[in-house]
PDB file of N, CA and C in Angstrom:
ATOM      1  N   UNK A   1     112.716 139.931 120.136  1.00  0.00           N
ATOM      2  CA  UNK A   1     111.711 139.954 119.093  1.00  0.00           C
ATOM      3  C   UNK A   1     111.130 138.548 118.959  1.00  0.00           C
ATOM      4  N   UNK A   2     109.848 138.585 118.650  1.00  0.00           N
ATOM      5  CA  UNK A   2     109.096 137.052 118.705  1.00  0.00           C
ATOM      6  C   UNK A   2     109.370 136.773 117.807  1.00  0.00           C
ATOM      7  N   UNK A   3     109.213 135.520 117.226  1.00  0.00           N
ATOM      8  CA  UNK A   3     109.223 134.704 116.052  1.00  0.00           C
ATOM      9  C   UNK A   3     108.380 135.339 115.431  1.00  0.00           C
ATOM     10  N   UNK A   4     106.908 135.127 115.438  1.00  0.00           N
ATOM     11  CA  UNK A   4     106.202 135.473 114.770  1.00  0.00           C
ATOM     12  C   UNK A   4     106.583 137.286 113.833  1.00  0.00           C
ATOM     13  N   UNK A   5     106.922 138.076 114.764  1.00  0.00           N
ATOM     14  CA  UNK A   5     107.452 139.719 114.305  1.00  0.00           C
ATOM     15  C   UNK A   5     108.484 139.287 113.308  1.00  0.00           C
ATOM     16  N   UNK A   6     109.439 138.549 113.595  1.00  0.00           N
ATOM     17  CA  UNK A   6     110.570 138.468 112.371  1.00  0.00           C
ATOM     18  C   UNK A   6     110.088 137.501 111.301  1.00  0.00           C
ATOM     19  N   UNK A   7     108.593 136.858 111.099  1.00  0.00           N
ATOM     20  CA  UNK A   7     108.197 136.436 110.152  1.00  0.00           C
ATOM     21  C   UNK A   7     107.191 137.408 109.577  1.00  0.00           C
ATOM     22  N   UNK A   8     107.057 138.027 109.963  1.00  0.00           N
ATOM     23  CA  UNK A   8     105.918 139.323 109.434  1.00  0.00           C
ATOM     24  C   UNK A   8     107.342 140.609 108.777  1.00  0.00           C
ATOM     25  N   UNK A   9     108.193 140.347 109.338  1.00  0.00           N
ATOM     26  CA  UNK A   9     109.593 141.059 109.267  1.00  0.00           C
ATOM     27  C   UNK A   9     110.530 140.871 107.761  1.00  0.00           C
ATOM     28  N   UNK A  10     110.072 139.515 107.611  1.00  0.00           N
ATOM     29  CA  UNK A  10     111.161 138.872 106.501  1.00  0.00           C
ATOM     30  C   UNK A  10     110.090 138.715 105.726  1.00  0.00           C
ATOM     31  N   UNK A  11     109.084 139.045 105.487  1.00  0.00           N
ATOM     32  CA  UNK A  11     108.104 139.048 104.709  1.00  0.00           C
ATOM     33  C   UNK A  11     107.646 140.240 104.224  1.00  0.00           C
ATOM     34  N   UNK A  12     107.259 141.011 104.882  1.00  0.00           N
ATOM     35  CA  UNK A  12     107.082 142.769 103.531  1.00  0.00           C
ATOM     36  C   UNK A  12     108.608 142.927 103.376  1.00  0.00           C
ATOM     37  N   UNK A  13     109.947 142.112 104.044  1.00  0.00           N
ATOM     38  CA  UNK A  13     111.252 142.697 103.499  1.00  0.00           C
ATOM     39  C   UNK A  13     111.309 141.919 101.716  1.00  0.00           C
ATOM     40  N   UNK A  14     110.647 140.650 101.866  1.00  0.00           N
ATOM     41  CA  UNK A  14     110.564 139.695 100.401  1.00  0.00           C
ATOM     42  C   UNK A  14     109.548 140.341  99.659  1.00  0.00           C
ATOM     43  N   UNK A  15     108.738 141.157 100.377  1.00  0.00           N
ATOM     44  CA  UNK A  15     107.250 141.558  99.565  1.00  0.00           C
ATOM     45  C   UNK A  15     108.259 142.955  98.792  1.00  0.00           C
ATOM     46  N   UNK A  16     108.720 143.852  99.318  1.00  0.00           N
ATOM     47  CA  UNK A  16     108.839 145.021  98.955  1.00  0.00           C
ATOM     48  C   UNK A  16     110.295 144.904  98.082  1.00  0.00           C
ATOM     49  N   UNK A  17     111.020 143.788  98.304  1.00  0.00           N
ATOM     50  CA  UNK A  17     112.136 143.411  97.335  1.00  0.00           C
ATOM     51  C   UNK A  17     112.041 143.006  95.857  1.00  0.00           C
ATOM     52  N   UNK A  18     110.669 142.471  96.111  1.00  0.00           N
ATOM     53  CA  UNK A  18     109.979 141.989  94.732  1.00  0.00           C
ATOM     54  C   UNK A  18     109.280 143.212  93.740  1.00  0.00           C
ATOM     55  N   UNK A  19     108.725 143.686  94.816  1.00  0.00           N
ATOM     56  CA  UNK A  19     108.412 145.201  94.295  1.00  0.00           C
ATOM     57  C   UNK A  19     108.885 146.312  94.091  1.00  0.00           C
ATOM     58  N   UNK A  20     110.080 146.285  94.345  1.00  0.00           N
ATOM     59  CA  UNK A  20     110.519 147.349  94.189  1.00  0.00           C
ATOM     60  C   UNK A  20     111.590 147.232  92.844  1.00  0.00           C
ATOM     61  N   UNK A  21     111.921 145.617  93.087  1.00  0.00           N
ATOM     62  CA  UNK A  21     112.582 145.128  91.377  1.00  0.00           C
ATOM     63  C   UNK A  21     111.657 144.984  89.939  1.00  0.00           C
ATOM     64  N   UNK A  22     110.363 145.421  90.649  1.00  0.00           N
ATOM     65  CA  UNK A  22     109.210 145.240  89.679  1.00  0.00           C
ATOM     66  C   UNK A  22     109.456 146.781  88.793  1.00  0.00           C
ATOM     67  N   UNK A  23     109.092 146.977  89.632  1.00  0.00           N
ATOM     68  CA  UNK A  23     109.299 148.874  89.670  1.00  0.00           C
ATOM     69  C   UNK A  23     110.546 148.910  88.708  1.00  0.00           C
ATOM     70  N   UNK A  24     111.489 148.679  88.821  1.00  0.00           N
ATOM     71  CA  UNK A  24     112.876 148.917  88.647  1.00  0.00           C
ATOM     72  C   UNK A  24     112.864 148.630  87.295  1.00  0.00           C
ATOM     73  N   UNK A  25     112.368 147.400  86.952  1.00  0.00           N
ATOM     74  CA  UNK A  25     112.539 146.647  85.718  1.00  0.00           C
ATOM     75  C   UNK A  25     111.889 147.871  84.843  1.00  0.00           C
ATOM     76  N   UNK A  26     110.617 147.855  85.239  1.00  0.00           N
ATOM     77  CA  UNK A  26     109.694 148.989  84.565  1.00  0.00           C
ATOM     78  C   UNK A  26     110.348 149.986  84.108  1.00  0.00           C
ATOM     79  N   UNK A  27     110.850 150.427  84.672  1.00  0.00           N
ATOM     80  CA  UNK A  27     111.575 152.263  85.002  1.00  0.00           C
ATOM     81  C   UNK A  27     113.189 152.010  84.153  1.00  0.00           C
ATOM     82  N   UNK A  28     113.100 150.699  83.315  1.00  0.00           N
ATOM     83  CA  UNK A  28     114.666 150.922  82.854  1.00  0.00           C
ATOM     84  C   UNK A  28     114.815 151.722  81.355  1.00  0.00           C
ATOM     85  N   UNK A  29     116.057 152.058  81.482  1.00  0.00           N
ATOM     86  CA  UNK A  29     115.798 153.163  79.999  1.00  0.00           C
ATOM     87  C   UNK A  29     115.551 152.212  78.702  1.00  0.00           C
ATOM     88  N   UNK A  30     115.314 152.932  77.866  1.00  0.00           N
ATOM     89  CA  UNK A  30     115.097 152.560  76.179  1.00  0.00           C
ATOM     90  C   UNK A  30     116.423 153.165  75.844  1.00  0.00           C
ATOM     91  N   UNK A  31     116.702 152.530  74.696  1.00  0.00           N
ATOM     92  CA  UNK A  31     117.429 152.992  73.159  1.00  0.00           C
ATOM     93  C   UNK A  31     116.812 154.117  72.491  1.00  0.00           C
ATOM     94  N   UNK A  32     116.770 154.988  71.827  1.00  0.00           N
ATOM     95  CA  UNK A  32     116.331 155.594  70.391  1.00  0.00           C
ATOM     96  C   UNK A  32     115.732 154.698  69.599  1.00  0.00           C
ATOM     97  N   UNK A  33     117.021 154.019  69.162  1.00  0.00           N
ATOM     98  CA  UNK A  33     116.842 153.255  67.832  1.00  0.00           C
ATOM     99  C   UNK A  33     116.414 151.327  68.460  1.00  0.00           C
ATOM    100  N   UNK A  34     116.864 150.965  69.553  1.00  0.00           N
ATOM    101  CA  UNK A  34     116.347 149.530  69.628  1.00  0.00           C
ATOM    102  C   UNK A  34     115.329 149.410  70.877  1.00  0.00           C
ATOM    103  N   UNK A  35     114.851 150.344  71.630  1.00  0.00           N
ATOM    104  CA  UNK A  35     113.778 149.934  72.662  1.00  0.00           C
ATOM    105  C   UNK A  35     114.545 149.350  73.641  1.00  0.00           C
ATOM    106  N   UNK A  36     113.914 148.833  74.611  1.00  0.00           N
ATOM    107  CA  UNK A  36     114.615 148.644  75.691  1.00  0.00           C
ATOM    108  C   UNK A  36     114.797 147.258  75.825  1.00  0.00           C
ATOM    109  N   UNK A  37     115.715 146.809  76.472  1.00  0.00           N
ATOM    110  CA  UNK A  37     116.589 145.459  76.365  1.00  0.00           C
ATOM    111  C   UNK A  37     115.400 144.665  76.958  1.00  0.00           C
ATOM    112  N   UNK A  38     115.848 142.901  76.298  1.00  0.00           N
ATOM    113  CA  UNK A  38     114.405 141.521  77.574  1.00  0.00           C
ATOM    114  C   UNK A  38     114.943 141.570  78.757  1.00  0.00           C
ATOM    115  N   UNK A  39     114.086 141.218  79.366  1.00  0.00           N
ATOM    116  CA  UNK A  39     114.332 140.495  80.777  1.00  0.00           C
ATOM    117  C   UNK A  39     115.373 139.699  80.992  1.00  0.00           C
ATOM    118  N   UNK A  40     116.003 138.536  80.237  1.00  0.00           N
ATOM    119  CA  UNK A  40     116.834 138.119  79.958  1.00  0.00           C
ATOM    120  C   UNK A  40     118.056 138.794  80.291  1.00  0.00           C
ATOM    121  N   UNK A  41     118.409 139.332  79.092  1.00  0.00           N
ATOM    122  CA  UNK A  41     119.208 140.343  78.897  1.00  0.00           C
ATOM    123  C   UNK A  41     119.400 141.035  79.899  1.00  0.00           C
ATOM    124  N   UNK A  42     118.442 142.006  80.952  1.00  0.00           N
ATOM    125  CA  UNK A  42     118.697 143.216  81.762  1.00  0.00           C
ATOM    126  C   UNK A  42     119.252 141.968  83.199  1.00  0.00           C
ATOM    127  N   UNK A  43     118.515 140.689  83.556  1.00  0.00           N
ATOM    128  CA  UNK A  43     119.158 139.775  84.727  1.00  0.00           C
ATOM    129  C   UNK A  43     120.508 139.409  83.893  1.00  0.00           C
ATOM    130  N   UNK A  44     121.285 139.076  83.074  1.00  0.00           N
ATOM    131  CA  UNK A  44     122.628 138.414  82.941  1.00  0.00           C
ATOM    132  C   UNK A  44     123.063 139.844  82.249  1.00  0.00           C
ATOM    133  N   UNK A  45     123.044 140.874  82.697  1.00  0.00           N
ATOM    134  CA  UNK A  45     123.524 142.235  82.082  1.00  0.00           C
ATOM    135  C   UNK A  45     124.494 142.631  80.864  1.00  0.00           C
ATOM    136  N   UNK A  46     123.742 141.843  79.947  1.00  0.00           N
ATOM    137  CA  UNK A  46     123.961 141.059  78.578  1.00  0.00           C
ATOM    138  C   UNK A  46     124.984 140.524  78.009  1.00  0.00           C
ATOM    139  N   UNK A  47     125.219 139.501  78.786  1.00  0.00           N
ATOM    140  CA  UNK A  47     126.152 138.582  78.905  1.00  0.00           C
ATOM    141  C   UNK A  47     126.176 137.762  77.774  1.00  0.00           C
ATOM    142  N   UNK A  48     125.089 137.283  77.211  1.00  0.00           N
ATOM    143  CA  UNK A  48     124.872 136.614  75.672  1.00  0.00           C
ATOM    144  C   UNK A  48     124.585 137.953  74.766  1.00  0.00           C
ATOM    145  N   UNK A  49     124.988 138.890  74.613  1.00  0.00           N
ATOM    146  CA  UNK A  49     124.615 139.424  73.288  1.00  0.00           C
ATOM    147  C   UNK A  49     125.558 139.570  72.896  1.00  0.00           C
ATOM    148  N   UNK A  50     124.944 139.266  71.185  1.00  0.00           N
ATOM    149  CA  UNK A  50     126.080 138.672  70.634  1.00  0.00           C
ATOM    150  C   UNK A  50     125.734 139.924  69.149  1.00  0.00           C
ATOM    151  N   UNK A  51     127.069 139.978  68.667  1.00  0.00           N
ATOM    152  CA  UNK A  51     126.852 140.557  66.960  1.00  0.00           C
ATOM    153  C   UNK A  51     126.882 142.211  66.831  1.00  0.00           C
ATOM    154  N   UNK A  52     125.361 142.571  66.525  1.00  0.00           N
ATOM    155  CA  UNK A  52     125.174 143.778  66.211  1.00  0.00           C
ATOM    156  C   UNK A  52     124.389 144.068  67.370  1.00  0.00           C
ATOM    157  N   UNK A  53     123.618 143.256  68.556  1.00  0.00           N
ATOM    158  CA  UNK A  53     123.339 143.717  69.737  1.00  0.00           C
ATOM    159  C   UNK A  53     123.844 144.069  70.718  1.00  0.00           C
ATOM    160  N   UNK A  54     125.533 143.729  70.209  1.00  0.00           N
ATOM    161  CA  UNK A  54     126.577 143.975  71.498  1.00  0.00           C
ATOM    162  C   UNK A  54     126.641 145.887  72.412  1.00  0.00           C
ATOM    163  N   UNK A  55     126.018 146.684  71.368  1.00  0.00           N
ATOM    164  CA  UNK A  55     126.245 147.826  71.604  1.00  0.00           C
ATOM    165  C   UNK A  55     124.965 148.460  72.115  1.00  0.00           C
ATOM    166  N   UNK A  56     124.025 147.314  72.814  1.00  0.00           N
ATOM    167  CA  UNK A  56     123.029 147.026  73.823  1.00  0.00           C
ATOM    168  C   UNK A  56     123.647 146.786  75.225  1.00  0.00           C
ATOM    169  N   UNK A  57     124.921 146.575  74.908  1.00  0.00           N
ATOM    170  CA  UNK A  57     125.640 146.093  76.401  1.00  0.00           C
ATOM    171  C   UNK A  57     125.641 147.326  77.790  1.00  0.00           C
ATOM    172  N   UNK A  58     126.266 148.143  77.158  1.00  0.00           N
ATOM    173  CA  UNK A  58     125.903 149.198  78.216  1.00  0.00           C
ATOM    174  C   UNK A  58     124.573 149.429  78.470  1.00  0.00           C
ATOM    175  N   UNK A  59     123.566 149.462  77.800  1.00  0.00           N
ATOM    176  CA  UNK A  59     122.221 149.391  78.347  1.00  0.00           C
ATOM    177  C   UNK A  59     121.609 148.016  79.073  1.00  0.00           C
ATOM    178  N   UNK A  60     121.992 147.298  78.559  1.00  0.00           N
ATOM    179  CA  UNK A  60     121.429 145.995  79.731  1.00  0.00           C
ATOM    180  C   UNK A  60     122.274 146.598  81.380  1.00  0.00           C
ATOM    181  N   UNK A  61     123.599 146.829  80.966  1.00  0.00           N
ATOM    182  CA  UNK A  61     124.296 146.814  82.861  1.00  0.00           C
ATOM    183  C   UNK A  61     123.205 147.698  83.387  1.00  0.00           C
ATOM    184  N   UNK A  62     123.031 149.375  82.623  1.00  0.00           N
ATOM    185  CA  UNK A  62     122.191 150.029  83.259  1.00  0.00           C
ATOM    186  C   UNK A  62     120.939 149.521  83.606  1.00  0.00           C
ATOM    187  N   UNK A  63     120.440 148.559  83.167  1.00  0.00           N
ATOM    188  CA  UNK A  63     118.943 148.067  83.317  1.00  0.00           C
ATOM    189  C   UNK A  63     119.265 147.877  84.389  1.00  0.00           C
ATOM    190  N   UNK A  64     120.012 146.666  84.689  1.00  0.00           N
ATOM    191  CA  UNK A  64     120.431 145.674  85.579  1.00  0.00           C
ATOM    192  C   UNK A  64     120.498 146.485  86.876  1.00  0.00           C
ATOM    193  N   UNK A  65     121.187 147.397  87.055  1.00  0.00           N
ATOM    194  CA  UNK A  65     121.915 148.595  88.187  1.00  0.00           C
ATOM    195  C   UNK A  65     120.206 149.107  88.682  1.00  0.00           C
ATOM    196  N   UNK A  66     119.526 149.567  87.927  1.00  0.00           N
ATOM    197  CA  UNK A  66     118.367 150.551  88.113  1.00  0.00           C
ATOM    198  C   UNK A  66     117.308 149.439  88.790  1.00  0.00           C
ATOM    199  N   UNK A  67     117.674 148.299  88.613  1.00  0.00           N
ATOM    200  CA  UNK A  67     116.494 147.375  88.854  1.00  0.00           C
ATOM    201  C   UNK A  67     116.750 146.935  90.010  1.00  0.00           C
ATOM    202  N   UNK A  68     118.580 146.676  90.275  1.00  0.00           N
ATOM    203  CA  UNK A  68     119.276 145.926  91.803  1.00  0.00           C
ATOM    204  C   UNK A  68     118.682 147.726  92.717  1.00  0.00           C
ATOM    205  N   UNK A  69     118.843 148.949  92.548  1.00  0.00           N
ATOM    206  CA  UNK A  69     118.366 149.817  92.895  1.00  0.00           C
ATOM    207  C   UNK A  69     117.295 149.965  93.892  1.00  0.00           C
ATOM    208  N   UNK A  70     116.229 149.470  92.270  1.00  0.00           N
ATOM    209  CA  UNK A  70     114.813 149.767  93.023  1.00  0.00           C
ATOM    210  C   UNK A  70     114.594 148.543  94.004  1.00  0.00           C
ATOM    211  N   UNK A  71     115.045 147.453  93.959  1.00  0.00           N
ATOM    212  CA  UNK A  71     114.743 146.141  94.930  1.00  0.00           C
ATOM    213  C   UNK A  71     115.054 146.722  96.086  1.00  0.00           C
ATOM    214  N   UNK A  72     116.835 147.115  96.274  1.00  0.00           N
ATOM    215  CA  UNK A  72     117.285 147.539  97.364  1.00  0.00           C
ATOM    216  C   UNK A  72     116.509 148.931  98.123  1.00  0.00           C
ATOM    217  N   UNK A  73     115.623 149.144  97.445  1.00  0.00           N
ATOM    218  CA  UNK A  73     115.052 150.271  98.129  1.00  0.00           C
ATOM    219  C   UNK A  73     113.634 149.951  98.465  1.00  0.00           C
ATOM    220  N   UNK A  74     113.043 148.828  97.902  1.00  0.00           N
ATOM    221  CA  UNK A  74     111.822 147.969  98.071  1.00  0.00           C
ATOM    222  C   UNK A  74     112.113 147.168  98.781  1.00  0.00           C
ATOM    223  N   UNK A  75     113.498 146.751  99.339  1.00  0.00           N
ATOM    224  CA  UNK A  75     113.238 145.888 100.749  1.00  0.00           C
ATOM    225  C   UNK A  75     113.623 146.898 101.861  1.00  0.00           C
ATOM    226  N   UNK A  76     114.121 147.992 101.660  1.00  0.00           N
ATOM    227  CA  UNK A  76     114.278 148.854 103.441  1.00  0.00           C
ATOM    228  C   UNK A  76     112.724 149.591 103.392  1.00  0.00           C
ATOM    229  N   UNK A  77     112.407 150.214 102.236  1.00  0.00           N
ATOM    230  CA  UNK A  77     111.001 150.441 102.979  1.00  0.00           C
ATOM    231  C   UNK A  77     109.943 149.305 103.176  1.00  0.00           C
ATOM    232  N   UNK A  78     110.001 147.928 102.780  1.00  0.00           N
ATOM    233  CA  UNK A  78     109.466 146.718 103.264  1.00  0.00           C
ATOM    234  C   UNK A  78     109.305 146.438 104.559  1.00  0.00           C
ATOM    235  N   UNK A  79     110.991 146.688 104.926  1.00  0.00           N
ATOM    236  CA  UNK A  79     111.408 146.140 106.488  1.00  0.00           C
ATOM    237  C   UNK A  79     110.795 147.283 107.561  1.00  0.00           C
ATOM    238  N   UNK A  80     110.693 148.807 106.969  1.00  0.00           N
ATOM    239  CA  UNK A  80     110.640 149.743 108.055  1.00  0.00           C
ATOM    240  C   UNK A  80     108.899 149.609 107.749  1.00  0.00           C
ATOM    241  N   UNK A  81     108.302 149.388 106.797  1.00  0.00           N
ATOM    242  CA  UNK A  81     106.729 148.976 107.330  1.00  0.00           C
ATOM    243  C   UNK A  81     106.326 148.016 108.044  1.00  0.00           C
ATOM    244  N   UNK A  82     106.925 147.013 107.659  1.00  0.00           N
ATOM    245  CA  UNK A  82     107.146 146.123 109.424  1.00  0.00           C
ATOM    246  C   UNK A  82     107.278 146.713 110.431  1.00  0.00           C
ATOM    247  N   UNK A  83     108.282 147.122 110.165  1.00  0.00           N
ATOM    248  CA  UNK A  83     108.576 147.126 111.960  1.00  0.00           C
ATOM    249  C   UNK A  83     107.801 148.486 112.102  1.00  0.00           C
ATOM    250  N   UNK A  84     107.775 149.130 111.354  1.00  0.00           N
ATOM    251  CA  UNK A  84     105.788 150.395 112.224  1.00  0.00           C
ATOM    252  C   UNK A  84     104.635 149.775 112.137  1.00  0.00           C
ATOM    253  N   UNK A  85     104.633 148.737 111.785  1.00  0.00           N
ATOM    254  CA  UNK A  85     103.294 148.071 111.845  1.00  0.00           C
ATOM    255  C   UNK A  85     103.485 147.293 112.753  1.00  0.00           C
ATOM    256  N   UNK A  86     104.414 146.670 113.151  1.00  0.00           N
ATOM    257  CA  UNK A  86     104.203 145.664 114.488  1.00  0.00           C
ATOM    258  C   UNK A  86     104.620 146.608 115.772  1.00  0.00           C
ATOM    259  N   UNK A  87     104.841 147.858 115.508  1.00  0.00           N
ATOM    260  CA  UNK A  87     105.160 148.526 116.648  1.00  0.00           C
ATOM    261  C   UNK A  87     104.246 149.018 117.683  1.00  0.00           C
TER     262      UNK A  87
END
């Protein structure tokens, strides 16, 4: 494989990793009663919440899970549009 293919390669794999954690973030559940956890919160899978937000905790991991998800599925279809596009 040329250089150039595994830089067109590692690139919709970074393009579609980003996007697909975009996606992910989007698509994470809500609460009823508190809406859906920050950004913050859903990356350290609420590692600082503290008090009466603690019972946000299981919903940040799920954020967190749904978002590592959609990345991991935004970089294999990244990588396999590469490689049909340079094919």
């Amino acid at each position: 494989m040329k250089r150039n293919a595994k830089n067109v390669l590692v690139g919709f794999g970074v393009l579609g990793l980003l996007l697909g954690a975009f996606i992910g973030f989007l698509s994470r559940p809500s609460s009823p009663i508190a809406g859906r956890v920050s950004f913050i919160d859903t990356l350290t899978r609420g590692a600082f919440l503290e008090g009466v937000n603690q019972v946000m905790l299981s919903l940040a991991e799920r954020s967190f899970d749904i978002m590592l998800i959609g990345a991991l599925i935004g970089l294999v279809v990244g990588v396999l549009a590469a490689y049909l596009i340079k094919r």
